[in-house]
PDB file of N, CA and C in Angstrom:
ATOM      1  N   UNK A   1       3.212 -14.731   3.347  1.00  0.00           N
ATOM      2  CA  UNK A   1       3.353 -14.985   4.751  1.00  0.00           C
ATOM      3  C   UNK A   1       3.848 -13.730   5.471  1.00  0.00           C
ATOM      4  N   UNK A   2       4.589 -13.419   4.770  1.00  0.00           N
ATOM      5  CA  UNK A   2       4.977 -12.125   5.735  1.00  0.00           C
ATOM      6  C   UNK A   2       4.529 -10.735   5.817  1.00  0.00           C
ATOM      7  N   UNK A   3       3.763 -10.798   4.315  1.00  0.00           N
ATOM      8  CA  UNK A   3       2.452  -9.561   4.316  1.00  0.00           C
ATOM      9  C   UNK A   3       1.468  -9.670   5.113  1.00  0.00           C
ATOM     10  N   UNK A   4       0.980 -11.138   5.627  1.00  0.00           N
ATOM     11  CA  UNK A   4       0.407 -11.490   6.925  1.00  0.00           C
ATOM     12  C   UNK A   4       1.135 -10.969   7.553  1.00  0.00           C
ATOM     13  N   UNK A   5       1.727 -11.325   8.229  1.00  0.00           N
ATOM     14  CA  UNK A   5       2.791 -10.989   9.782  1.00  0.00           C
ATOM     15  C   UNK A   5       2.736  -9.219   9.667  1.00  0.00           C
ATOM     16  N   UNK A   6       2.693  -8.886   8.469  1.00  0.00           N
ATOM     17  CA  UNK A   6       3.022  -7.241   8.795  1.00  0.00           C
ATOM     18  C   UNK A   6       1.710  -6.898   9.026  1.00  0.00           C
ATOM     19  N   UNK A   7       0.580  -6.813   8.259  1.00  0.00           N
ATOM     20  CA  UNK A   7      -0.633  -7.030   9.048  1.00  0.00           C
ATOM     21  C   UNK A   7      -1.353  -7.018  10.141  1.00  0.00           C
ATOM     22  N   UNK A   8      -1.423  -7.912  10.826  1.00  0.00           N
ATOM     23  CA  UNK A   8      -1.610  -8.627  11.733  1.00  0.00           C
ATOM     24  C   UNK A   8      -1.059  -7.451  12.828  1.00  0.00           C
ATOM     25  N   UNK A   9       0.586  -6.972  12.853  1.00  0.00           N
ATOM     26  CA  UNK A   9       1.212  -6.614  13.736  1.00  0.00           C
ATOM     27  C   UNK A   9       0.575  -5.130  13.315  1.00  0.00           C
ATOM     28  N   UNK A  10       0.331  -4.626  12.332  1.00  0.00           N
ATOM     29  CA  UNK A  10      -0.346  -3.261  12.246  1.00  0.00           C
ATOM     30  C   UNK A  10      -1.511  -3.028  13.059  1.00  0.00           C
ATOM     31  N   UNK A  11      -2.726  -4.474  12.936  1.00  0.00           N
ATOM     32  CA  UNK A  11      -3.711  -4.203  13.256  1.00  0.00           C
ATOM     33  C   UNK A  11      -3.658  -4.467  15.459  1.00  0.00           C
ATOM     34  N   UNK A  12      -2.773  -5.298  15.438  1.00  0.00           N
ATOM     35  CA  UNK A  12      -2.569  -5.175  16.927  1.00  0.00           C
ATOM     36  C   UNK A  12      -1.821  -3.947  17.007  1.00  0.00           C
ATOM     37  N   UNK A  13      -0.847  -3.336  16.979  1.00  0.00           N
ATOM     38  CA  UNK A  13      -0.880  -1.765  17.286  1.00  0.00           C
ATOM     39  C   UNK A  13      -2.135  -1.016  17.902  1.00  0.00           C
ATOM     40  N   UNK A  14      -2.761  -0.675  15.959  1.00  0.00           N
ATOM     41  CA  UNK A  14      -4.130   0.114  16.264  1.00  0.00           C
ATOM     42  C   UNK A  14      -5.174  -0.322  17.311  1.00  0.00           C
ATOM     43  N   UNK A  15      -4.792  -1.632  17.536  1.00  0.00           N
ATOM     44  CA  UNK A  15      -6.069  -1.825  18.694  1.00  0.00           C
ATOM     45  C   UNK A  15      -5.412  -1.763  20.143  1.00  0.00           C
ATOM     46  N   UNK A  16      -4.220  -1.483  20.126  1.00  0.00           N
ATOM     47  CA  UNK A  16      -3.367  -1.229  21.383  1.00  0.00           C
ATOM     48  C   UNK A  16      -3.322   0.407  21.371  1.00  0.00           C
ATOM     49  N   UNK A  17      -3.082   0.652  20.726  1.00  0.00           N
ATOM     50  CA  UNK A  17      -3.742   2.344  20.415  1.00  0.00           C
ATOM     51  C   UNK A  17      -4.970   2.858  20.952  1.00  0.00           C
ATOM     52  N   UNK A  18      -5.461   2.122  20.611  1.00  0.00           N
ATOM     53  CA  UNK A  18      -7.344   2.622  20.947  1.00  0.00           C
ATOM     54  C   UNK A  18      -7.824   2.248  22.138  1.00  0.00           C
ATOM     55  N   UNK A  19      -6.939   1.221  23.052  1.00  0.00           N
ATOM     56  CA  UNK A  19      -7.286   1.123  24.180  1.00  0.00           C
ATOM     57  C   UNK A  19      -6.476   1.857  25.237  1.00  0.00           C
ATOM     58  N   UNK A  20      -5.369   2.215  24.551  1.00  0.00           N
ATOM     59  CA  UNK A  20      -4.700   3.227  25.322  1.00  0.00           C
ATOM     60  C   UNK A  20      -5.080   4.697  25.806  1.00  0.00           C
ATOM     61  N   UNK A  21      -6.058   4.749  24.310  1.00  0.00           N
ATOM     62  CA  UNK A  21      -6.244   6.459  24.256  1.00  0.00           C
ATOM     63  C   UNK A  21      -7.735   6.433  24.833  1.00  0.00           C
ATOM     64  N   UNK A  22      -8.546   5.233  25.038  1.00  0.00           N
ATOM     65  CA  UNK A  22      -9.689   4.850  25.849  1.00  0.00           C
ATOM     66  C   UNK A  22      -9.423   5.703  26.845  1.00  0.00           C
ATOM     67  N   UNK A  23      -8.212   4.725  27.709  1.00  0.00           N
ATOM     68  CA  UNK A  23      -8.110   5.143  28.981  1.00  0.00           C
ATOM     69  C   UNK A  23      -7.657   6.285  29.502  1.00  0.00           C
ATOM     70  N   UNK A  24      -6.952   6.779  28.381  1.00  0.00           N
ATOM     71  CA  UNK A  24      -6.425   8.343  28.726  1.00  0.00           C
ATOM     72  C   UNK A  24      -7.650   8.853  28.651  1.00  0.00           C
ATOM     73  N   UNK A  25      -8.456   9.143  27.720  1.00  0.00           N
ATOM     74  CA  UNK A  25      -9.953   9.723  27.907  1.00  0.00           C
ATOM     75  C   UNK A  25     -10.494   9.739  29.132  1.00  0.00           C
ATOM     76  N   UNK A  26     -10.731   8.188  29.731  1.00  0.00           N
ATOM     77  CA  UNK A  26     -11.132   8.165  30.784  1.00  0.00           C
ATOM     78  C   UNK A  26     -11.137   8.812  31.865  1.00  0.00           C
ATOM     79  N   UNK A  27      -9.426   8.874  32.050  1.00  0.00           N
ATOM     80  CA  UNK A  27      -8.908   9.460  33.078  1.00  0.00           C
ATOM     81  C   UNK A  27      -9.036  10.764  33.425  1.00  0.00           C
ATOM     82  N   UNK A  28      -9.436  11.014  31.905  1.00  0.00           N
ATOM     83  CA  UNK A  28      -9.697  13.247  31.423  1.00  0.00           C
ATOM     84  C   UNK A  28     -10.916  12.930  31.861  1.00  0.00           C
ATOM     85  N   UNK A  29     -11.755  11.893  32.116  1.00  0.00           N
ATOM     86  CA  UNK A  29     -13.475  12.523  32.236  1.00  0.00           C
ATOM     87  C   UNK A  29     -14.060  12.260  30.829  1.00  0.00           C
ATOM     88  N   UNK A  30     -13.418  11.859  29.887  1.00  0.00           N
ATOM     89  CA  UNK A  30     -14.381  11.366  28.598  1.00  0.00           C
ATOM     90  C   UNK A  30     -14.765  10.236  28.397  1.00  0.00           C
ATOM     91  N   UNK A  31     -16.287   9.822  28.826  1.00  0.00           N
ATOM     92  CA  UNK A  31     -16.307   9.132  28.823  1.00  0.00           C
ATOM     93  C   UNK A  31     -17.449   8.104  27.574  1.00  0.00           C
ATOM     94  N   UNK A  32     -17.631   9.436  26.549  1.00  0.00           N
ATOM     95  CA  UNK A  32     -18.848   9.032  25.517  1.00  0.00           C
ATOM     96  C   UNK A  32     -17.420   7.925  24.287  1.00  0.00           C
ATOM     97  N   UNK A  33     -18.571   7.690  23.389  1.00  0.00           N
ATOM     98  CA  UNK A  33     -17.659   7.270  22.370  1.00  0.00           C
ATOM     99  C   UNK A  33     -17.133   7.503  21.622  1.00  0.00           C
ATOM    100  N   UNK A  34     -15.652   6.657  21.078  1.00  0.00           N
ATOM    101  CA  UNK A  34     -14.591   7.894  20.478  1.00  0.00           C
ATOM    102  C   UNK A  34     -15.059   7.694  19.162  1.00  0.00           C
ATOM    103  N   UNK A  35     -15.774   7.873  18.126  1.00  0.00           N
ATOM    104  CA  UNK A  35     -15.836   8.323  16.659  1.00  0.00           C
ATOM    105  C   UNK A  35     -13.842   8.203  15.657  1.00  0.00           C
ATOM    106  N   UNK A  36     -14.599   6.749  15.220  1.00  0.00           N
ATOM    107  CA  UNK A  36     -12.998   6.521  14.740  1.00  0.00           C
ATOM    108  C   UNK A  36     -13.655   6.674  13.067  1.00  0.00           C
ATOM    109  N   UNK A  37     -12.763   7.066  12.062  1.00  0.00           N
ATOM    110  CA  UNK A  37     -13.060   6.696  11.030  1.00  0.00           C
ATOM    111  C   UNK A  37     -12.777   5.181  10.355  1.00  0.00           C
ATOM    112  N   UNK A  38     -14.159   5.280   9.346  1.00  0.00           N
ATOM    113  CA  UNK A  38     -14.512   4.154   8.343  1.00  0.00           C
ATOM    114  C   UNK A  38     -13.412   3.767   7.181  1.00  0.00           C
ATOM    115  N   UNK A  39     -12.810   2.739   7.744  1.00  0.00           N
ATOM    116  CA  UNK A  39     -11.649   2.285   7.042  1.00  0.00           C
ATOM    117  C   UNK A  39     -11.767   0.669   6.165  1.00  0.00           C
ATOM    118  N   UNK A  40     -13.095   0.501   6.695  1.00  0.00           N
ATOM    119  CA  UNK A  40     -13.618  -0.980   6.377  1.00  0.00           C
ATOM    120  C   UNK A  40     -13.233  -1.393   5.286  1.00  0.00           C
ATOM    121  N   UNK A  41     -13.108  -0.881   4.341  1.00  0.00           N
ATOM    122  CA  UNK A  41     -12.450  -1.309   2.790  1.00  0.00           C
ATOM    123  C   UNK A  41     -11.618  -0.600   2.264  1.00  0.00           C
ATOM    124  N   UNK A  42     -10.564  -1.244   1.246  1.00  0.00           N
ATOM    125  CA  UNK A  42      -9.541   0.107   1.088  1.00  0.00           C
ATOM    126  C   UNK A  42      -9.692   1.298   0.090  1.00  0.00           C
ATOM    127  N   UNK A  43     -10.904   1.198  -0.197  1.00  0.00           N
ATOM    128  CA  UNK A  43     -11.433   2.119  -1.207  1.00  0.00           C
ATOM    129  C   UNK A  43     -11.502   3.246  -0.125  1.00  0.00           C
ATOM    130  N   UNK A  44     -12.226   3.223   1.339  1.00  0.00           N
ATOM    131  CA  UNK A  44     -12.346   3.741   2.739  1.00  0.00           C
ATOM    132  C   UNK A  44     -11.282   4.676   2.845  1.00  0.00           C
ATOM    133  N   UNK A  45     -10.197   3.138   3.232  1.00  0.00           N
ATOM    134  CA  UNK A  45      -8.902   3.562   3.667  1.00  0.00           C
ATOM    135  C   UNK A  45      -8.314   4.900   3.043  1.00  0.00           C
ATOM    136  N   UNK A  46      -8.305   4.648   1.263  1.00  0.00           N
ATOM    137  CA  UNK A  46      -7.565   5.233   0.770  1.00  0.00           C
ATOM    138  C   UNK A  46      -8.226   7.101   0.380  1.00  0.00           C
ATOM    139  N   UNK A  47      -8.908   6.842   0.600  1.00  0.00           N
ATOM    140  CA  UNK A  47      -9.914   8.412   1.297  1.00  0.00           C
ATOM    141  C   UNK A  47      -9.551   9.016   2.523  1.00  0.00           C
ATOM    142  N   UNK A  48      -9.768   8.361   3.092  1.00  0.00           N
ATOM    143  CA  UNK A  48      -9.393   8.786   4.584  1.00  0.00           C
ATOM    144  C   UNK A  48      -7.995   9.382   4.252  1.00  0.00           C
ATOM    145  N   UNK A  49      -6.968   8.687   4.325  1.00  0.00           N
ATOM    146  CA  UNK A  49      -5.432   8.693   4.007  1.00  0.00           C
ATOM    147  C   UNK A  49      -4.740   9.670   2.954  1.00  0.00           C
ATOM    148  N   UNK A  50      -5.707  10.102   2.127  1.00  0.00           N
ATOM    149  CA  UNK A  50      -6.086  11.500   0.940  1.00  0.00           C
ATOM    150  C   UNK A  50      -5.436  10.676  -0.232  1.00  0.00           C
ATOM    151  N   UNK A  51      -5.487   9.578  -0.393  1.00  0.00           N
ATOM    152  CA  UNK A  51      -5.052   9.198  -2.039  1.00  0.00           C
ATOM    153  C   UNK A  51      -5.726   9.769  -2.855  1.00  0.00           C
ATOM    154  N   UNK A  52      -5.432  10.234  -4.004  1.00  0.00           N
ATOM    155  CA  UNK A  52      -5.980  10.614  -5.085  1.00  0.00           C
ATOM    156  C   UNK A  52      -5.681   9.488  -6.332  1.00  0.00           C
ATOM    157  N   UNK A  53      -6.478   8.710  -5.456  1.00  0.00           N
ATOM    158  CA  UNK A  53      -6.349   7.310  -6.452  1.00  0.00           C
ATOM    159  C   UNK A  53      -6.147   7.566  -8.075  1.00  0.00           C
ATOM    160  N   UNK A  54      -7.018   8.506  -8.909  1.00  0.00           N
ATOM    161  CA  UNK A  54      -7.211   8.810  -9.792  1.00  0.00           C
ATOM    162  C   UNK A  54      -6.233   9.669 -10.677  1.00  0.00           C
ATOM    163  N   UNK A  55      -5.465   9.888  -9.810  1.00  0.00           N
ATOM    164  CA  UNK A  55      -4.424  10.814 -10.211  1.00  0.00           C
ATOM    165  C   UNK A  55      -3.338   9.291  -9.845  1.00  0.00           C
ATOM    166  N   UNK A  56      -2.935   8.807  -9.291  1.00  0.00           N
ATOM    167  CA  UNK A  56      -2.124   7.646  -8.912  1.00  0.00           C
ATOM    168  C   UNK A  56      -2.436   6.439 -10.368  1.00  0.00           C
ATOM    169  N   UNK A  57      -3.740   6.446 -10.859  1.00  0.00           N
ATOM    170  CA  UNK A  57      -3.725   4.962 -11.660  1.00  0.00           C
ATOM    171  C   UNK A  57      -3.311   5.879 -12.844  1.00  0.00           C
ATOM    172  N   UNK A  58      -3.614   7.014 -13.261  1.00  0.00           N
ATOM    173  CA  UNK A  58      -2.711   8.418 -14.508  1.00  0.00           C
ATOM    174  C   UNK A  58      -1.304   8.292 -14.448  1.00  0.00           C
ATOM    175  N   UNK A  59      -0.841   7.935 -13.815  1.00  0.00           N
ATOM    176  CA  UNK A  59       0.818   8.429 -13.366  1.00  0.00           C
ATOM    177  C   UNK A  59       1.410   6.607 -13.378  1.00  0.00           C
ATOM    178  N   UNK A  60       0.649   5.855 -13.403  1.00  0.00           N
ATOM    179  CA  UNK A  60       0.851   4.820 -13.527  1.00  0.00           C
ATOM    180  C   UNK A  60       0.923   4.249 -14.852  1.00  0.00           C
ATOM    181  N   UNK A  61      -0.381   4.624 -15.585  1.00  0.00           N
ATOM    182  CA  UNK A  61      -0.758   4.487 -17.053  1.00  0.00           C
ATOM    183  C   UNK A  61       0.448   5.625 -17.934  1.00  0.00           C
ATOM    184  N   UNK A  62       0.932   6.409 -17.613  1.00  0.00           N
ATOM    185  CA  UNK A  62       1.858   6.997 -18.098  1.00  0.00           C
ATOM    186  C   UNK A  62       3.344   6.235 -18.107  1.00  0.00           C
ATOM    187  N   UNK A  63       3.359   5.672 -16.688  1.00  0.00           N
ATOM    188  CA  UNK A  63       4.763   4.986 -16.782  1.00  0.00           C
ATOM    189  C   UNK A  63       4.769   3.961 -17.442  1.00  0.00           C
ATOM    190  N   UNK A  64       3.540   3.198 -18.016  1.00  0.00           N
ATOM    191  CA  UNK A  64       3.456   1.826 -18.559  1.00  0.00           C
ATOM    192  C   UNK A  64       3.753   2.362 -19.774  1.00  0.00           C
ATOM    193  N   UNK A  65       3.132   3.761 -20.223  1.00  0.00           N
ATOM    194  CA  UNK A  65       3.542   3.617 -21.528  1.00  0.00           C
ATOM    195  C   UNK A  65       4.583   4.470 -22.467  1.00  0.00           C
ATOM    196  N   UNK A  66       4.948   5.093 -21.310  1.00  0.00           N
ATOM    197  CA  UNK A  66       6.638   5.692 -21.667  1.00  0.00           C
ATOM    198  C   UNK A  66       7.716   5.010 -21.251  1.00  0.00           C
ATOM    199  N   UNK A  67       7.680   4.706 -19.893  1.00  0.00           N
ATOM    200  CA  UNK A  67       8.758   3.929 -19.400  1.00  0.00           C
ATOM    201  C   UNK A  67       9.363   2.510 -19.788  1.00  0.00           C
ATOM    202  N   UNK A  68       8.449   1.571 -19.632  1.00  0.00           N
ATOM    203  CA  UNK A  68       8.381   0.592 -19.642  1.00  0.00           C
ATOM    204  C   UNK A  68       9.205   0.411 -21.268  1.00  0.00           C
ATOM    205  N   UNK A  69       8.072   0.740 -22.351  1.00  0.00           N
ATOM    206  CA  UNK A  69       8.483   0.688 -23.803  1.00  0.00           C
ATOM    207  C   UNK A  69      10.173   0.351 -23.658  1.00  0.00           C
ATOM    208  N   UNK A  70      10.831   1.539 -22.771  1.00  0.00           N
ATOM    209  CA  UNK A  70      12.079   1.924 -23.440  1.00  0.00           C
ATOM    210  C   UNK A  70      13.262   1.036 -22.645  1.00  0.00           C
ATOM    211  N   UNK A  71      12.587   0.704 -21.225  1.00  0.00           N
ATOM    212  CA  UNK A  71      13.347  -0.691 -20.315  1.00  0.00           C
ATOM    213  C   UNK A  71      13.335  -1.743 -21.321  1.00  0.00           C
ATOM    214  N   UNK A  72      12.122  -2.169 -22.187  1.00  0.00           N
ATOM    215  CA  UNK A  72      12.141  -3.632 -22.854  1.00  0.00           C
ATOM    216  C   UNK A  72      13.028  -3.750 -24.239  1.00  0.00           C
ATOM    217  N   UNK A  73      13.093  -2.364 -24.394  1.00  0.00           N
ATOM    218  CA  UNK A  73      13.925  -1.944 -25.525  1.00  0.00           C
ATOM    219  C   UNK A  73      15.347  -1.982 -25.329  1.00  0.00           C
ATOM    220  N   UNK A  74      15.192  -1.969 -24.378  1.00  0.00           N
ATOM    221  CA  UNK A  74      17.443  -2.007 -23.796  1.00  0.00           C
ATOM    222  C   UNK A  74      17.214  -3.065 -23.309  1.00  0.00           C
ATOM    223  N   UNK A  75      16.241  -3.958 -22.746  1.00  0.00           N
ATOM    224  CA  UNK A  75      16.449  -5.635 -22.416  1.00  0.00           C
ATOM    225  C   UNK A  75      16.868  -6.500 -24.115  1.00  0.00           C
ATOM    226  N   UNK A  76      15.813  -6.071 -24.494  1.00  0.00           N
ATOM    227  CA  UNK A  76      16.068  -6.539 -25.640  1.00  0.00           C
ATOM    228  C   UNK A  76      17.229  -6.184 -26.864  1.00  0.00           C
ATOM    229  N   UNK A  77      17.978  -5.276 -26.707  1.00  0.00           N
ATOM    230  CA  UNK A  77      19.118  -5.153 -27.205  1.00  0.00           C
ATOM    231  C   UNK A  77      20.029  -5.732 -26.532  1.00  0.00           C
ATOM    232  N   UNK A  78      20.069  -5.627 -25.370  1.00  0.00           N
ATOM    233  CA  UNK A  78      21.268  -6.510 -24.241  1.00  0.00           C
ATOM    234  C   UNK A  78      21.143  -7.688 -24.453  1.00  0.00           C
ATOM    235  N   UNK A  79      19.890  -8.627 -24.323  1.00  0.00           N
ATOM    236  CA  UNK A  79      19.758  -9.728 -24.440  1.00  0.00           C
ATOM    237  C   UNK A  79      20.213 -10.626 -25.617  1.00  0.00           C
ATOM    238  N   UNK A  80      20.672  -9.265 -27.195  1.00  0.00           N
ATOM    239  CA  UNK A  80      20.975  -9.761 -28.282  1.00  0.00           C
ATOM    240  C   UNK A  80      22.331 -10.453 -28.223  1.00  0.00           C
ATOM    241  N   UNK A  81      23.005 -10.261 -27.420  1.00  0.00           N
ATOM    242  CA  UNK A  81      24.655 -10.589 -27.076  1.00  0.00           C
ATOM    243  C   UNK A  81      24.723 -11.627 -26.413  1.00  0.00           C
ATOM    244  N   UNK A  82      23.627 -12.320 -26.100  1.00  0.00           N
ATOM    245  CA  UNK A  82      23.695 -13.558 -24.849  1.00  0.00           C
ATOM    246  C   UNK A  82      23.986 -14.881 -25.921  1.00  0.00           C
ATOM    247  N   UNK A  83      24.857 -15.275 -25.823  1.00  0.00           N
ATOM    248  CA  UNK A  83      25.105 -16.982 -26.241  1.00  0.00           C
ATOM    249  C   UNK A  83      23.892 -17.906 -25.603  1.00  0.00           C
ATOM    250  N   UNK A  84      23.599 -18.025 -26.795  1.00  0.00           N
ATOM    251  CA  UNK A  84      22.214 -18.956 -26.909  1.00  0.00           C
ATOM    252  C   UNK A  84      22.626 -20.469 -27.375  1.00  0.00           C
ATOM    253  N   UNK A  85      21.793 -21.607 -26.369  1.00  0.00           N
ATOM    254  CA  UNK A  85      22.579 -22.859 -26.909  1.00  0.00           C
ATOM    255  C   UNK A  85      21.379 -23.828 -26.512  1.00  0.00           C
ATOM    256  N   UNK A  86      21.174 -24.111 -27.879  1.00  0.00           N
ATOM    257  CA  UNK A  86      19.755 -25.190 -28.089  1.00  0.00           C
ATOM    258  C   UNK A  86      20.005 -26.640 -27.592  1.00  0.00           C
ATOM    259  N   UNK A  87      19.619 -27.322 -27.192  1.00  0.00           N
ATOM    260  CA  UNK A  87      20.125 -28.789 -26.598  1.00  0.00           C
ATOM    261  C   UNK A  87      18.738 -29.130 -27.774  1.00  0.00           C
ATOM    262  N   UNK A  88      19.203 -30.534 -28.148  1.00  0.00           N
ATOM    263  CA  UNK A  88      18.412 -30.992 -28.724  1.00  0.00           C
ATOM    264  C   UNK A  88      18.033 -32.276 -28.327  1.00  0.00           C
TER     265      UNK A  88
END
């Protein structure tokens, strides 16, 4: 719900944006069309925006398999000390 709401309030911005900068155009005398970039999907998005997706899912696959290992490894030693109590 509230990843909606943030959404939503992003995309009203940008379109309060674009009618703003319409009219400033206008007012300069521009009056052709403004050439926005292709954001239609976030594969788009994340081009535009310069992700180097490919370098991002590397750095990810690295933390899964260094990091992680050694968090579950100290969960699991910590967790050895917990009073455990079976109801039957």
């Amino acid at each position: 719900m509230e990843t909606g709401r943030i959404i939503t309030s992003g995309i009203i911005r940008a379109q309060d944006a674009r009618v703003k900068l319409a009219r400033l155009l206008a007012r300069l005398g521009h009056n052709e069309e403004i050439p926005y970039p292709d954001i239609s999907t976030k594969a788009k998005a994340q081009v535009f925006t310069g992700l180097d997706m490919e370098k991002l899912h590397a750095e990810k696959q690295e933390f899964l398999e260094t990091v992680v290992p050694v968090w579950l490894d100290i969960a699991e030693e910590r967790e050895k000390s917990y009073p455990v109590e079976y109801l039957d």
